[in-house]
N, C-alpha and C. Protein backbone atom coordinates (compact mmCIF):
# COMPACT_ATOMS: atom_id res chain seq x y z
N UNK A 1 -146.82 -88.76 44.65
CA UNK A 1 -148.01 -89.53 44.93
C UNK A 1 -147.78 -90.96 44.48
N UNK A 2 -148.17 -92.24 45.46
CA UNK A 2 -147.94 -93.31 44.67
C UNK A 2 -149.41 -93.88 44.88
N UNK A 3 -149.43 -94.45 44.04
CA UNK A 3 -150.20 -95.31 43.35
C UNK A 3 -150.24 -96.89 43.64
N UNK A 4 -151.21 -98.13 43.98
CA UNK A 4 -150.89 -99.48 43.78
C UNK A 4 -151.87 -99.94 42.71
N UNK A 5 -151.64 -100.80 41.57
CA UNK A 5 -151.96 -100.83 40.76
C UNK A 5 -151.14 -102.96 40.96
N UNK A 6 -152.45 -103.43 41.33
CA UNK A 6 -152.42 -105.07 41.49
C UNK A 6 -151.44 -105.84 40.21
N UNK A 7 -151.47 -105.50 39.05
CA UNK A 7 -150.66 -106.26 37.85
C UNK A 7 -149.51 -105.42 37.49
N UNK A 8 -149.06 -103.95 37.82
CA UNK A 8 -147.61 -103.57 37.96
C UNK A 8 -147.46 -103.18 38.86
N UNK A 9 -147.90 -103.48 40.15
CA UNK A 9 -147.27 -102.96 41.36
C UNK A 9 -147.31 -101.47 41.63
N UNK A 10 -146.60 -100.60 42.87
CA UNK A 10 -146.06 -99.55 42.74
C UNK A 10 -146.01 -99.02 42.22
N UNK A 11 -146.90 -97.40 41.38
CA UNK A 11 -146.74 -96.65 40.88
C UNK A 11 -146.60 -95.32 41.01
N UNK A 12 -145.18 -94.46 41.05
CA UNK A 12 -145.62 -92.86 41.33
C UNK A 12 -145.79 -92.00 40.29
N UNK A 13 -146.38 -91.43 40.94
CA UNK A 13 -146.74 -90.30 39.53
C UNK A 13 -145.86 -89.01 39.84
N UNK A 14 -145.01 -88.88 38.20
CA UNK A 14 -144.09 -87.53 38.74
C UNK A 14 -144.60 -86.33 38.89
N UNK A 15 -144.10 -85.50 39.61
CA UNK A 15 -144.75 -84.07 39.76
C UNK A 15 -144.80 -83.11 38.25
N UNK A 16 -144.06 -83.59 37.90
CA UNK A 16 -143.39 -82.74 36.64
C UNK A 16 -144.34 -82.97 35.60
N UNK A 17 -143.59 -84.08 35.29
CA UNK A 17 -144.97 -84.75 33.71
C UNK A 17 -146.22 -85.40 34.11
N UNK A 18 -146.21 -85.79 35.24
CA UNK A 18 -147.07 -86.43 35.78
C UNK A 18 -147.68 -87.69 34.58
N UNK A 19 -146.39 -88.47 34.58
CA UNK A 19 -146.45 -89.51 33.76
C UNK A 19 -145.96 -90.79 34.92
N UNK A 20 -146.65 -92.16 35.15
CA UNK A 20 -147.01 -92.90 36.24
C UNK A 20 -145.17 -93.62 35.89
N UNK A 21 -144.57 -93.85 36.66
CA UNK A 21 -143.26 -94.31 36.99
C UNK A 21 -143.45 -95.89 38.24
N UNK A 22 -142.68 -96.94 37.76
CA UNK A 22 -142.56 -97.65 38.69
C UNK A 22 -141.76 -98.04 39.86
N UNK A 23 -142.21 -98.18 40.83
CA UNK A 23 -141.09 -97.86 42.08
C UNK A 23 -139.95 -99.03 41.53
N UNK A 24 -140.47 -100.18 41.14
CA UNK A 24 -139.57 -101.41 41.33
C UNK A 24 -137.93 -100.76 39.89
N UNK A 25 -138.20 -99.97 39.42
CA UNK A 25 -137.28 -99.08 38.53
C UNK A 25 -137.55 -97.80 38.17
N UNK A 26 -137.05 -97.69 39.45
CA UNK A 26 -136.80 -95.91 39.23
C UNK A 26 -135.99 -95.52 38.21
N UNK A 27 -136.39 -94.33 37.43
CA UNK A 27 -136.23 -93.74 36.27
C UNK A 27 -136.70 -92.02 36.33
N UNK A 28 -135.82 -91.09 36.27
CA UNK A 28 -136.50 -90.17 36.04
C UNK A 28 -136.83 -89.87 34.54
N UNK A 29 -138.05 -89.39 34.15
CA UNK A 29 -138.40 -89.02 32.37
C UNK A 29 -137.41 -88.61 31.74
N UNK A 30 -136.88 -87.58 32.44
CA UNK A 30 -136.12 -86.25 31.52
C UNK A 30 -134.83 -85.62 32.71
N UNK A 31 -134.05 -86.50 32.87
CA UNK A 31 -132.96 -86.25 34.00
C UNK A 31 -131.96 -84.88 33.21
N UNK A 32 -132.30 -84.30 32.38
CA UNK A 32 -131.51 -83.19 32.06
C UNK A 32 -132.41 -82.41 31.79
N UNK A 33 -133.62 -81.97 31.97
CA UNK A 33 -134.67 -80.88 32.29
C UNK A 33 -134.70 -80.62 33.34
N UNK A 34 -134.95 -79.26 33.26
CA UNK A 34 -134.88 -78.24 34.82
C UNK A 34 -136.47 -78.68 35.60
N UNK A 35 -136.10 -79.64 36.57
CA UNK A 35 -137.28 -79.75 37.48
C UNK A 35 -137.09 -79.06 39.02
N UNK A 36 -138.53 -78.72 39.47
CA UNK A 36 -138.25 -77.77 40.58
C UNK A 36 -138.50 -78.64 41.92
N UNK A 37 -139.11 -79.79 41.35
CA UNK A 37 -139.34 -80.66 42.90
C UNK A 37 -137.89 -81.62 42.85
N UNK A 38 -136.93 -82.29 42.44
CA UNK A 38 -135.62 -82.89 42.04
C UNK A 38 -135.54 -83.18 43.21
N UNK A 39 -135.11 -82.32 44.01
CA UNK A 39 -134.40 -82.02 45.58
C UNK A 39 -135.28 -83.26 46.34
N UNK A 40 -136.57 -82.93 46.27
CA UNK A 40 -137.22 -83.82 46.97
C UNK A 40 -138.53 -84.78 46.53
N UNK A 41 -137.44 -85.18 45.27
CA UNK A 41 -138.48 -86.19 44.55
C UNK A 41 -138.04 -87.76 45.14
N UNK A 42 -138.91 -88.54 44.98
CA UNK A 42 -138.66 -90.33 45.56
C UNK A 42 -138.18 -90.90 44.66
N UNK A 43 -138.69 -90.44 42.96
CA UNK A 43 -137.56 -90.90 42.09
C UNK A 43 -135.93 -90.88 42.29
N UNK A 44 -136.09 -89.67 42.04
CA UNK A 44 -134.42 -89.13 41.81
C UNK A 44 -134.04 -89.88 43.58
N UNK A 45 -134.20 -90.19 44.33
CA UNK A 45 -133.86 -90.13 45.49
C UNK A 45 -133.41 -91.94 45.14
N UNK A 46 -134.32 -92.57 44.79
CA UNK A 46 -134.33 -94.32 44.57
C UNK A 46 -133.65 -94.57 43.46
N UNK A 47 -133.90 -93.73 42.09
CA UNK A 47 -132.83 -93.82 41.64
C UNK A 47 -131.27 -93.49 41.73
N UNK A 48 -130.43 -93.09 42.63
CA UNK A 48 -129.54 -92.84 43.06
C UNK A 48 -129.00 -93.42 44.59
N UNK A 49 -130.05 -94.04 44.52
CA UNK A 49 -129.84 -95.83 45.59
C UNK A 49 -129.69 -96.74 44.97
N UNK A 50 -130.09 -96.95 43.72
CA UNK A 50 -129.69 -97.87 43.08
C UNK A 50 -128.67 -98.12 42.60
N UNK A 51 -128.46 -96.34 42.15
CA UNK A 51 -126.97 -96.42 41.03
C UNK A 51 -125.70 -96.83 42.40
N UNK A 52 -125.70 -96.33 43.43
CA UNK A 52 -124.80 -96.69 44.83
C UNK A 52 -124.63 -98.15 45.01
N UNK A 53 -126.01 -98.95 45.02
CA UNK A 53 -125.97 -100.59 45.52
C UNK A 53 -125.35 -101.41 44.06
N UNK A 54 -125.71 -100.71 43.01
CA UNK A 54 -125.27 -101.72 41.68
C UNK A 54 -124.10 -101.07 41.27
């Protein structure tokens, strides 16, 4: 689910912790906890576009 929020921009909320994440730096919370959405989360997906372009 994302979120726009006018003074930080872009926000999704993870499925998991459902703790608000910003698109402009993707980050997953807890990248070595067993999550069941991973496969088809926008985090994990943007973060691992990033790690490719940088």
């Amino acid at each position: 689910m994302i979120n726009e929020k006018s003074e930080t921009g872009k926000l999704y909320t993870c499925q998991r912790t459902n703790k608000e994440i910003p698109l402009s730096q993707p980050s997953c919370v807890d990248p070595k906890a067993y999550c069941k959405w991973r496969t088809a989360c926008p985090i994990n997906m943007l973060e691992k576009e990033s790690r490719r372009e940088g």
